[in-house]
Protein backbone atom coordinates (compact mmCIF):
# COMPACT_ATOMS: atom_id res chain seq x y z
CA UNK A 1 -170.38 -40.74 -23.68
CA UNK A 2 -173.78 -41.84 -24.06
CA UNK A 3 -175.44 -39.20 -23.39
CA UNK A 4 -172.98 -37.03 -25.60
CA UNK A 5 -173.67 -39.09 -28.77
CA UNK A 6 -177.41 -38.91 -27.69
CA UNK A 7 -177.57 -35.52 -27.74
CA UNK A 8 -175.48 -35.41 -31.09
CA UNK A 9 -178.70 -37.47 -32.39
CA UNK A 10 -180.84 -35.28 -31.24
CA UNK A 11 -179.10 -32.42 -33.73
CA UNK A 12 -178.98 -34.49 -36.60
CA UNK A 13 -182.45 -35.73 -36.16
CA UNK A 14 -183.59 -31.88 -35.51
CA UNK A 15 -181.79 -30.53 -38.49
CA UNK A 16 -183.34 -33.58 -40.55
CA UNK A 17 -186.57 -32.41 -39.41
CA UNK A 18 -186.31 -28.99 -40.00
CA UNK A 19 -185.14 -29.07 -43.47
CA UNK A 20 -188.20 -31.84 -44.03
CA UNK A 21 -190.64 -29.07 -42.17
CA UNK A 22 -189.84 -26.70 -44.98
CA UNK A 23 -190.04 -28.89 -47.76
CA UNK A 24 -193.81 -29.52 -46.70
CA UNK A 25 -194.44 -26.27 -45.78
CA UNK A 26 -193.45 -24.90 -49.79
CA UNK A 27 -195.13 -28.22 -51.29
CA UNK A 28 -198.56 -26.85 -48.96
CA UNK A 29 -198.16 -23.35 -50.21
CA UNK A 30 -197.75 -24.67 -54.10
CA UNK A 31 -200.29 -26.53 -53.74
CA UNK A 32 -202.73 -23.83 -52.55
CA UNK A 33 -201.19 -21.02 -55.17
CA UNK A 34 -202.11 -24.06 -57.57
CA UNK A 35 -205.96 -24.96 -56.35
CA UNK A 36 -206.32 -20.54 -56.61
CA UNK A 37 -205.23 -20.02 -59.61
CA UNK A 38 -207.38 -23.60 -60.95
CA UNK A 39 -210.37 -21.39 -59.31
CA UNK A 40 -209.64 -18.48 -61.13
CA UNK A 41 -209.66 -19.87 -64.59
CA UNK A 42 -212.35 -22.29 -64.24
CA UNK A 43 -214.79 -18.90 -63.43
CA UNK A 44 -212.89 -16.59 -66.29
CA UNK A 45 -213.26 -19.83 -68.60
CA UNK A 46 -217.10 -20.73 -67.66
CA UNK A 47 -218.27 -17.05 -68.01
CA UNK A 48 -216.77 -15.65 -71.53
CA UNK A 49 -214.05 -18.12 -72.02
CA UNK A 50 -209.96 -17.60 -70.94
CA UNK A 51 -208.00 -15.03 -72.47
CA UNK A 52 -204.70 -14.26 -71.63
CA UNK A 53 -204.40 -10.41 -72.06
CA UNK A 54 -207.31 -9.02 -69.85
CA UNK A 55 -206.71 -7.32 -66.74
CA UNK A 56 -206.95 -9.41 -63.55
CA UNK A 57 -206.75 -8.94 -59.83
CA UNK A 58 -207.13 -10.68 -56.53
CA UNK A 59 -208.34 -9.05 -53.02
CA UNK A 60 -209.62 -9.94 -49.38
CA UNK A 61 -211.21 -8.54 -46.55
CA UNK A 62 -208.25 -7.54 -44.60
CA UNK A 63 -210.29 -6.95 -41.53
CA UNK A 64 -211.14 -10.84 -41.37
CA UNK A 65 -210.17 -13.43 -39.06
CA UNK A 66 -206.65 -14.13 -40.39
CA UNK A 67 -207.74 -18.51 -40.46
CA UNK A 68 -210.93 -17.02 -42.46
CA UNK A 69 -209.80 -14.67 -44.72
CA UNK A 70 -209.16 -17.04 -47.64
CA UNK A 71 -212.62 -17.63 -47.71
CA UNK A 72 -213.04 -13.71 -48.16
CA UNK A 73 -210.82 -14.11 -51.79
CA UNK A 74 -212.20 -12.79 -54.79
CA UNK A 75 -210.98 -11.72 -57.97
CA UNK A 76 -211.89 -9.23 -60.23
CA UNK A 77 -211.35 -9.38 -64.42
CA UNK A 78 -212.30 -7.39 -67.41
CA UNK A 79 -214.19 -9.35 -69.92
CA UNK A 80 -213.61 -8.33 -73.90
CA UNK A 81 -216.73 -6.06 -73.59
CA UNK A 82 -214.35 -3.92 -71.34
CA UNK A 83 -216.75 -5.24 -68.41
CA UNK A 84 -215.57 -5.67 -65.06
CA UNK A 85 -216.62 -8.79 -63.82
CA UNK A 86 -216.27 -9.62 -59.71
CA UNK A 87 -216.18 -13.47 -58.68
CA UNK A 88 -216.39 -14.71 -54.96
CA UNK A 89 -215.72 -18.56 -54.12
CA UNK A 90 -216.56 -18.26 -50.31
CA UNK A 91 -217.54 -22.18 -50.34
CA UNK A 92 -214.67 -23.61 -52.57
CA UNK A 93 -212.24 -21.67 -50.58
CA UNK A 94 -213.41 -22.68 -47.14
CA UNK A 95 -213.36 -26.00 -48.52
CA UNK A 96 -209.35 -25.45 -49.88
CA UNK A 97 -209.02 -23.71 -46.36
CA UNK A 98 -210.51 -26.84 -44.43
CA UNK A 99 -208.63 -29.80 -46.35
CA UNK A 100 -205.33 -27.49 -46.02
CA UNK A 101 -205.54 -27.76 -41.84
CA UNK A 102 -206.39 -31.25 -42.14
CA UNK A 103 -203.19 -31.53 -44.48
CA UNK A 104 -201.36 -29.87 -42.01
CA UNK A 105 -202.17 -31.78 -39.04
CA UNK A 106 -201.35 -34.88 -41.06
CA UNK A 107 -198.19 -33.78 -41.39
CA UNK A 108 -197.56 -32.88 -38.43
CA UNK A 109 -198.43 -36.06 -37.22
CA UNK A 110 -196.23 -37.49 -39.83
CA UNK A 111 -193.44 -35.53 -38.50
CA UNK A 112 -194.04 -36.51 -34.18
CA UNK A 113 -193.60 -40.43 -35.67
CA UNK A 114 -190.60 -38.99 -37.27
CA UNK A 115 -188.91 -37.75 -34.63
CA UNK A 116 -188.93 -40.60 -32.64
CA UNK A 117 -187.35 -42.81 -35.54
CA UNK A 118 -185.32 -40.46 -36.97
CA UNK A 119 -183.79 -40.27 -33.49
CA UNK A 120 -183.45 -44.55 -33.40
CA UNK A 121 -181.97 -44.14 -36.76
CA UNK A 122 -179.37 -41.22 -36.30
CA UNK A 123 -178.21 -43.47 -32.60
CA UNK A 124 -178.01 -46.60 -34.42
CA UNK A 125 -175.78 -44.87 -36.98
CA UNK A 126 -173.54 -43.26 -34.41
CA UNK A 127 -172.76 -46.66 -32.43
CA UNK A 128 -169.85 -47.73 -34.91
CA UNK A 129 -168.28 -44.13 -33.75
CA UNK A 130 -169.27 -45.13 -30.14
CA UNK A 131 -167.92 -48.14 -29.90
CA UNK A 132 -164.48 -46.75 -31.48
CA UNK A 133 -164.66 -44.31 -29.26
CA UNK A 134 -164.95 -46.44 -26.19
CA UNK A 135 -162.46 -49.11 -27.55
CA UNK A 136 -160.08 -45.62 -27.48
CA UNK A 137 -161.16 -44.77 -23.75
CA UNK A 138 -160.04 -48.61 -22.91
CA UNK A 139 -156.82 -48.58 -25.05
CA UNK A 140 -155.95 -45.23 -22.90
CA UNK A 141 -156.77 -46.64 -19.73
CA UNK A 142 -154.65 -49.58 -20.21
CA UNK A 143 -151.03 -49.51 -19.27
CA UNK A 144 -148.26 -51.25 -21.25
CA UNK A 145 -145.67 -52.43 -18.96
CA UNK A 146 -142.53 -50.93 -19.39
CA UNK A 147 -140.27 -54.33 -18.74
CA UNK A 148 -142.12 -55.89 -22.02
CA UNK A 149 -140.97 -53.24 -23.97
CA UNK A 150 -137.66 -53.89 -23.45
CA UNK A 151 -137.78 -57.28 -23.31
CA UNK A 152 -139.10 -56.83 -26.98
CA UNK A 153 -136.33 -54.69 -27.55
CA UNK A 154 -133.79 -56.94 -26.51
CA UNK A 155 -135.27 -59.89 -28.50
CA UNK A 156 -135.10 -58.06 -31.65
CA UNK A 157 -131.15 -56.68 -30.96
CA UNK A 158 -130.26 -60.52 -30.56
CA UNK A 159 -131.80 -62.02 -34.10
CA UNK A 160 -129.19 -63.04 -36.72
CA UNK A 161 -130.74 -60.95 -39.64
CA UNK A 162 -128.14 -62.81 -41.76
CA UNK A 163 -128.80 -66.40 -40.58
CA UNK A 164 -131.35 -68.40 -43.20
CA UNK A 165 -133.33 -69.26 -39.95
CA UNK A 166 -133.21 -66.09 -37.55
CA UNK A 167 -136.59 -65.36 -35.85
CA UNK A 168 -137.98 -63.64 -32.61
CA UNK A 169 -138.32 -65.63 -29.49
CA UNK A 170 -139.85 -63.24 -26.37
CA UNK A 171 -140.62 -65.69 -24.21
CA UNK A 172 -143.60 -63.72 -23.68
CA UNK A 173 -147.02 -65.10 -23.91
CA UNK A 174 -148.81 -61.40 -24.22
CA UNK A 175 -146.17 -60.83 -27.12
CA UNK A 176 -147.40 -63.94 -28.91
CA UNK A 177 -148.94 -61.73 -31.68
CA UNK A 178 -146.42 -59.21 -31.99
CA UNK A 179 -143.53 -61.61 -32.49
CA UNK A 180 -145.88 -63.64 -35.03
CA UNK A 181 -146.12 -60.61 -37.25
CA UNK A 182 -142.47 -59.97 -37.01
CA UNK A 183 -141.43 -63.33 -38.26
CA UNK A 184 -144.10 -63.73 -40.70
CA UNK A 185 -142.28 -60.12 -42.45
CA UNK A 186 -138.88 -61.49 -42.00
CA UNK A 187 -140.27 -64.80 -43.39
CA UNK A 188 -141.62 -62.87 -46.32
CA UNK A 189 -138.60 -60.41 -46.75
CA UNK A 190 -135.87 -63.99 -47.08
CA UNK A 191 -138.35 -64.93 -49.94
CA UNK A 192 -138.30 -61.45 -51.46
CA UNK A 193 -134.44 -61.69 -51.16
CA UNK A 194 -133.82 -65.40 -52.55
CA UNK A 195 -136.43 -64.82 -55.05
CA UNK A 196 -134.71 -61.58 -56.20
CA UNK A 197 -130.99 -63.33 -55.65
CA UNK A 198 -132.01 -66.61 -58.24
CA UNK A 199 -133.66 -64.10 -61.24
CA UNK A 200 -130.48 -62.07 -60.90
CA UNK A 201 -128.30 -65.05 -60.87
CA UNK A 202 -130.45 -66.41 -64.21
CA UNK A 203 -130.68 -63.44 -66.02
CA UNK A 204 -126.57 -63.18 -65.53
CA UNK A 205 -126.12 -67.10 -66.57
CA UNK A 206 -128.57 -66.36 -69.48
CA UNK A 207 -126.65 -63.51 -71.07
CA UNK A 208 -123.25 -64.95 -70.45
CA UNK A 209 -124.08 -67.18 -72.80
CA UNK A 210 -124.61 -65.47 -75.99
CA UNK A 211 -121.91 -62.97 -74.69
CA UNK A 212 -119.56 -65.96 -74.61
CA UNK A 213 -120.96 -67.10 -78.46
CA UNK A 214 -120.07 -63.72 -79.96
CA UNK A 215 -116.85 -63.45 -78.15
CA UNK A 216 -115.85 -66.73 -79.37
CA UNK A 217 -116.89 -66.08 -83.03
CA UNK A 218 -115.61 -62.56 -82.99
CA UNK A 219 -112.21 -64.29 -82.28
CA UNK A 220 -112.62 -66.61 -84.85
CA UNK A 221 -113.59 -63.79 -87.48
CA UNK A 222 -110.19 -61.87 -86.04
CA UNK A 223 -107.95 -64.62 -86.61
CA UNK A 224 -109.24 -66.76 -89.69
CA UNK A 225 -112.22 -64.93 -90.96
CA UNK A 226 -110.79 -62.47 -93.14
CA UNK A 227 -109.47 -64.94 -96.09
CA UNK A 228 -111.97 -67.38 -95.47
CA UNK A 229 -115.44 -66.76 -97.11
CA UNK A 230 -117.11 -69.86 -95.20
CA UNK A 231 -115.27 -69.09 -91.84
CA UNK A 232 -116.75 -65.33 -92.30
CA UNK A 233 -120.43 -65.77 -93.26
CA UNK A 234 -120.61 -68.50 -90.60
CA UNK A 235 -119.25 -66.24 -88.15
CA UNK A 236 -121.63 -63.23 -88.77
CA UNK A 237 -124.97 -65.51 -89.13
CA UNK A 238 -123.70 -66.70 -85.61
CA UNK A 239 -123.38 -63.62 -84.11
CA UNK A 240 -126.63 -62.18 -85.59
CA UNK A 241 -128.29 -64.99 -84.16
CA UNK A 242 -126.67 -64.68 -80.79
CA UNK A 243 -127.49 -60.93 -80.92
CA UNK A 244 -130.81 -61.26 -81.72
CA UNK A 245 -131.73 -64.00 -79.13
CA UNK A 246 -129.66 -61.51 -76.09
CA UNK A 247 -132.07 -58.56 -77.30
CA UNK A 248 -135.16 -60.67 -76.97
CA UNK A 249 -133.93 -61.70 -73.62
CA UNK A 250 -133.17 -58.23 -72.56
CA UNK A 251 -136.83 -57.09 -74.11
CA UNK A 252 -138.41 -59.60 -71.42
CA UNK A 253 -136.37 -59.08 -68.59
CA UNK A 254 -137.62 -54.90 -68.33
CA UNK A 255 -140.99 -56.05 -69.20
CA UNK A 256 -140.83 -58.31 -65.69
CA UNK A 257 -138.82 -55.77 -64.22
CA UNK A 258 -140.84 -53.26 -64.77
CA UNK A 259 -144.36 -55.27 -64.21
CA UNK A 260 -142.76 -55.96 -60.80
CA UNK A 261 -142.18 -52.18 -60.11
CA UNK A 262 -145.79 -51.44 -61.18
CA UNK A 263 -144.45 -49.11 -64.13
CA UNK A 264 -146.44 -51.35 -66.79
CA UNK A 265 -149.99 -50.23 -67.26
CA UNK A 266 -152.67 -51.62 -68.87
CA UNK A 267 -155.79 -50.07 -70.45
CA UNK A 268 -158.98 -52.83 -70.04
CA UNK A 269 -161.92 -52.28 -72.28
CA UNK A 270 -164.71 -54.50 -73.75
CA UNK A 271 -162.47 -56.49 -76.16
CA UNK A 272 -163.46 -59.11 -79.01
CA UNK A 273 -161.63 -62.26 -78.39
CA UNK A 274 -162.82 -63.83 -81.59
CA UNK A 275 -160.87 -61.15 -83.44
CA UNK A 276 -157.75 -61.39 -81.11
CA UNK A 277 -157.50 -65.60 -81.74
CA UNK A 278 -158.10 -64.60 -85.73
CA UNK A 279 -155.31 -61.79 -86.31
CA UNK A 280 -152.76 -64.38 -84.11
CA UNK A 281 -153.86 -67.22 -86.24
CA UNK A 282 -153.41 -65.05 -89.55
CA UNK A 283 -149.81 -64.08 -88.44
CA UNK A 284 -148.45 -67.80 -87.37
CA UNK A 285 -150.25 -68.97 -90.51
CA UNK A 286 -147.72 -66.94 -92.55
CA UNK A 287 -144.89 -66.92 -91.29
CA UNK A 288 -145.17 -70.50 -90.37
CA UNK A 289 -147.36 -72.66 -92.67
CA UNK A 290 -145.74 -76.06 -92.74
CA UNK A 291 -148.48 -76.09 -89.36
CA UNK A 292 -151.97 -77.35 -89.72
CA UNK A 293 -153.21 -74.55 -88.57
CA UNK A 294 -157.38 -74.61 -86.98
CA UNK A 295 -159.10 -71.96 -85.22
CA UNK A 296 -162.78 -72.85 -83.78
CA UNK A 297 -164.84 -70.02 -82.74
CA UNK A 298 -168.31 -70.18 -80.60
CA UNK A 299 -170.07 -67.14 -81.03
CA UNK A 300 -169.21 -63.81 -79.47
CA UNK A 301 -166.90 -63.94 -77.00
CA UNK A 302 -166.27 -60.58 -74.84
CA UNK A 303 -163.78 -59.55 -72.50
CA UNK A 304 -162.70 -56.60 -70.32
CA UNK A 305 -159.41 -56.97 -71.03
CA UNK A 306 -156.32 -54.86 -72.17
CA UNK A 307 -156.24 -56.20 -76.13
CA UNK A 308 -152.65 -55.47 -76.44
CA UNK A 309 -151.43 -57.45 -73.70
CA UNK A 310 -153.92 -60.57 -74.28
CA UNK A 311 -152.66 -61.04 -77.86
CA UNK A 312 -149.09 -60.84 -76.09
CA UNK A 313 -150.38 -64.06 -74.29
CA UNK A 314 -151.90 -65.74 -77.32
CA UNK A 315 -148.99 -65.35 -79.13
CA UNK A 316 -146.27 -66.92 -76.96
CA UNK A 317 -148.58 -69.69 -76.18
CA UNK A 318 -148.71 -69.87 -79.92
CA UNK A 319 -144.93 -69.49 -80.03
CA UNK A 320 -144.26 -72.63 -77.68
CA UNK A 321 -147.02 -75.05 -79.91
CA UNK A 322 -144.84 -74.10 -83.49
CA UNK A 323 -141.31 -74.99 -81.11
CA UNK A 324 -142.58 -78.60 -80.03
CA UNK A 325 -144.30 -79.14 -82.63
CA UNK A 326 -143.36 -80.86 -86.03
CA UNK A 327 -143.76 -80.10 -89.44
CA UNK A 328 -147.51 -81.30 -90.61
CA UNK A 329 -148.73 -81.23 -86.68
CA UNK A 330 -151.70 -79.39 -86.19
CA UNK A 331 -152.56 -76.75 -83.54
CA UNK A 332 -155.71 -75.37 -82.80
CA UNK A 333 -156.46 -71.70 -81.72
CA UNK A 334 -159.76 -71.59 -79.49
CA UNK A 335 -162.10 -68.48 -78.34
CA UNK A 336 -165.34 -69.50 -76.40
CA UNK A 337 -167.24 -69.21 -73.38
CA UNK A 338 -166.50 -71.88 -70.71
CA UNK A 339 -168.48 -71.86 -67.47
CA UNK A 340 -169.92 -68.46 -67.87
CA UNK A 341 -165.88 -67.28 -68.24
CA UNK A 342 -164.15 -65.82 -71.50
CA UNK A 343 -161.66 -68.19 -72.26
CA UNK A 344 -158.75 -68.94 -75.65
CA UNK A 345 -157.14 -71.41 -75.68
CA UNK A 346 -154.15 -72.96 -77.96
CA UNK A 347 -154.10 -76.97 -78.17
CA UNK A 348 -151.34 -78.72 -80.19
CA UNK A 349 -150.18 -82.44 -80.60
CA UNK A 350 -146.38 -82.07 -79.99
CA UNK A 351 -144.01 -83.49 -77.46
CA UNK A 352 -146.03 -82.59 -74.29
CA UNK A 353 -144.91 -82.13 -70.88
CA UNK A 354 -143.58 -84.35 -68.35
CA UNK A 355 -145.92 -84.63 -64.79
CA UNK A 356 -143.34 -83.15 -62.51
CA UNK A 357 -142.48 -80.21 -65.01
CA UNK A 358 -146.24 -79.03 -65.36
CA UNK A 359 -146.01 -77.20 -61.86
CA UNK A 360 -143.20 -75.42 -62.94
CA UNK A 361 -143.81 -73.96 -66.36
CA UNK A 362 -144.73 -70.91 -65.10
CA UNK A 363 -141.45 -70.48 -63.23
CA UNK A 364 -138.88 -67.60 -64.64
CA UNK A 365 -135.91 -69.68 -67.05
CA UNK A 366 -137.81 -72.93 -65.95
CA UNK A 367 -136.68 -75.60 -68.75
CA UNK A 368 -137.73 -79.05 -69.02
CA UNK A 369 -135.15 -79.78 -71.19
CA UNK A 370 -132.34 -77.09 -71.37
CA UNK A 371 -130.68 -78.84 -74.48
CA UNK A 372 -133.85 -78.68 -76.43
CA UNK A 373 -135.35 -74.88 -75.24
CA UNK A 374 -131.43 -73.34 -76.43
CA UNK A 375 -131.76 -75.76 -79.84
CA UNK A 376 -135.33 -73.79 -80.34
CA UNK A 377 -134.34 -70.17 -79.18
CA UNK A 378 -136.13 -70.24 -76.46
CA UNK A 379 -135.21 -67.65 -72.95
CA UNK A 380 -136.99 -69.63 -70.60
CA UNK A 381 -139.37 -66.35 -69.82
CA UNK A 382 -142.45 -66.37 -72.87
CA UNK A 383 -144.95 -68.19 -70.16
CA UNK A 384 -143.35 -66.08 -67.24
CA UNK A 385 -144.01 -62.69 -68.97
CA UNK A 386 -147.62 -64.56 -69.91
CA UNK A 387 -148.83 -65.77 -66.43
CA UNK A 388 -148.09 -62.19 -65.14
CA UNK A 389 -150.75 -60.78 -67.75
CA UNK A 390 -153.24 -62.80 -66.85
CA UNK A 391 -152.74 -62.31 -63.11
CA UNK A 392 -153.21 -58.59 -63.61
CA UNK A 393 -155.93 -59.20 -65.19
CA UNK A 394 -157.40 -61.55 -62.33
CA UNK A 395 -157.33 -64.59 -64.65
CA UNK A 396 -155.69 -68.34 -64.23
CA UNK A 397 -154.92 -71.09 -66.46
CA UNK A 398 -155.68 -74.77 -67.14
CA UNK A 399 -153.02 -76.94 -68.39
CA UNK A 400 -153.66 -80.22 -69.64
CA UNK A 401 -150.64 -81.96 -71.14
CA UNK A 402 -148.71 -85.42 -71.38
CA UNK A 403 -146.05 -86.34 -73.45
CA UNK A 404 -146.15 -87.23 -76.41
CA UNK A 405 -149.52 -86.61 -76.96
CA UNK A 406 -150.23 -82.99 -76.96
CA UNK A 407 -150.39 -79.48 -74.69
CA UNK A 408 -153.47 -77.98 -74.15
CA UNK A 409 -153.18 -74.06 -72.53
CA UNK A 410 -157.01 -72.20 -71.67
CA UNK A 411 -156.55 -68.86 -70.08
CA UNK A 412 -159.60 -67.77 -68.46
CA UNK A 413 -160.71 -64.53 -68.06
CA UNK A 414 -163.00 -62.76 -65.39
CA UNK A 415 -166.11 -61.36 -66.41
CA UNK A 416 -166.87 -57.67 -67.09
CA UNK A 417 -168.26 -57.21 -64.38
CA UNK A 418 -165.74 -58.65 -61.88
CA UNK A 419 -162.88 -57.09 -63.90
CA UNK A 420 -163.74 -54.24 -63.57
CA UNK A 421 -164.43 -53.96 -59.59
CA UNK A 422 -160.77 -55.51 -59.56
CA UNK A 423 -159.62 -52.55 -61.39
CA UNK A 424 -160.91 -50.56 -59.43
């Protein structure tokens, strides 16, 4: 094998050198072509001056030495007279012809040092492919025992995929590895499953509720809401409201569903957060100005981030501060630069959150206090559907919060640069 990927260095270093042999060779010839035709006009130019339209030739002793017959060169012009003028450069020439060998020789010297570490270079480039290679020759010389194989076999027919704790047990020290991967999958695959089982199981208990509502007042419009004015707008606002809460519901539950099938996409680009915290602070101002509302901006503040999705996040941050807030409380909308990281961040002085909630917050229909997220119309999914945008965008959060004092939620963003190397 060695000397096979030796002689494969050889080639590579010979087929280096050839094509670099050439490129000399034409740079030589363009340079002579060049230091002939400087010849020719400095003697047209330093007897009557350059002219572009006279007739010109060039011509050599053919019968010379062929390593002396540049020196033989001369060329022949008509002047403006209509004189033909003939010019030999026997000196400059033998000079060109001189410094051209001793060009040559350089370069060929050039090229002997090359060989010998082109040749280094090319082996010590191939030695990944021979190491794989001999790593292969090993694997193929190494017999797997039959017996483990179906011991292996055997240990997987006996495990209890349905049993909460099933995992494979060889017995087998050399199948250590193997039967560490294995469990590790099945480990990862219960997760998958009870992870999958609980958002199903929410997402049902979620919608049986409003389902229930409207049932209930749909009843109560069939049986007494037809003569009674009071019974009948109560019943409708009810069921509007209901309606309106399942759709939102619905709405978040395909945008999870289909971030967790990788159908969402996003489109990053250099993005102004100043503007992003502004337009969010101009909507919630509006529609909800019994808020003392504060927005503090330091400078310009860039992102490579999909603009869309980020003003998604500010807003159902924004969303929870107005719900546990009060009338009169203020919140503040933030867009700065915080250790060398885009960051915006939304701080109000509401109820806060309890110590053993704040690791949960993030968690799908997580609720602190289920009473009081219903009373406010909230689905339990805003900071779900938010922490997923920022992970795709290779981001994290900092909560700081206690109760009765006051949330405060910083999402920090990656910088251009690393953004977009985790895009790609």
């Amino acid at each position: 094998m060695k000397k096979r990927m030796s002689s494969i260095a050889r080639r590579i270093n010979k087929s280096y050198l050839r094509r670099t042999l050439w490129v000399l060779l034409l740079t030589d010839a363009l340079i002579v072509l060049l230091a002939i035709f400087a010849w020719c006009y400095a003697a047209e130019e330093a007897r009557s001056g350059f002219s572009p339209d006279r007739e010109r030739s060039l011509s050599w002793d053919t019968e010379a030495p062929l390593l002396t017959r540049l020196d033989t060169l001369a060329y022949t012009y008509t002047d403006d007279t209509g004189v033909s003028v003939r010019v030999t450069g026997e000196s400059y020439f033998s000079m060109i012809r001189h410094a051209t060998m001793v060009l040559l020789i350089g370069e060929g010297v050039i090229l002997l040092f090359q060989y010998n570490a082109g040749k280094r270079r090319a082996q010590k480039l191939l030695k990944p492919l021979e190491k794989m290679a001999e790593t292969a020759r090993e694997m193929s010389r190494t017999r797997f025992d039959t017996e483990k194989l179906h011991t292996l076999e055997n240990a997987i027919a006996t495990v209890q995929a349905e049993s909460p704790n099933a995992a494979l047990h060889t017995g087998d020290t050399e199948l250590l590895g193997l039967e560490k991967a294995v469990n590790d999958l099945m480990d990862r695959m219960r997760a998958s499953y009870r992870e999958q089982t609980r958002f199903v199981s929410d997402a049902s208990h979620e919608l049986r509720t409003p389902i229930a509502v409207i049932q209930g007042y749909a009843d109560m419009l069939s049986r007494w809401g037809k003569d009674d004015p009071t019974v009948l707008e109560e019943g409708i606002a009810a069921i509007r409201s209901e309606s309106a809460h399942m759709n939102k519901l619905i709405e978040q539950l395909l945008f999870l569903a289909r971030g967790d099938s990788g159908r969402t996409r996003m489109t990053a680009e250099n993005c102004d957060l100043c503007q992003i915290v502004q337009e969010v602070y101009e909507e919630f101002d509006m529609i909800t100005p019994n808020r003392t509302w504060r927005v503090q901006i330091q400078g310009e503040v860039t992102a490579f981030c999909d603009s869309g999705m980020i003003k998604q996040t500010l807003r159902i941050l924004t969303e929870n501060a107005v719900k546990y807030t009060q009338d009169g409380d203020s919140i503040t909308l933030r867009a700065y630069i915080s250790k060398g990281l885009p960051a915006v961040e939304v701080q109000d002085n509401g109820i806060g959150i309890a110590k053993e909630d704040l690791p949960h917050i993030f968690d799908r229909f997580y609720r602190a206090d289920p009473n009081r997220t219903r009373k406010t119309g909230g689905t339990g999914l805003g900071l779900s559907i938010a922490k997923w945008i920022v992970d795709q965008h290779g981001g994290h959060f900092d909560v700081l919060s206690r109760p009765d004092f006051g949330t405060r939620i910083t999402v920090l963003l990656p910088q251009q640069k690393q953004a977009a190397q985790q895009n790609a």
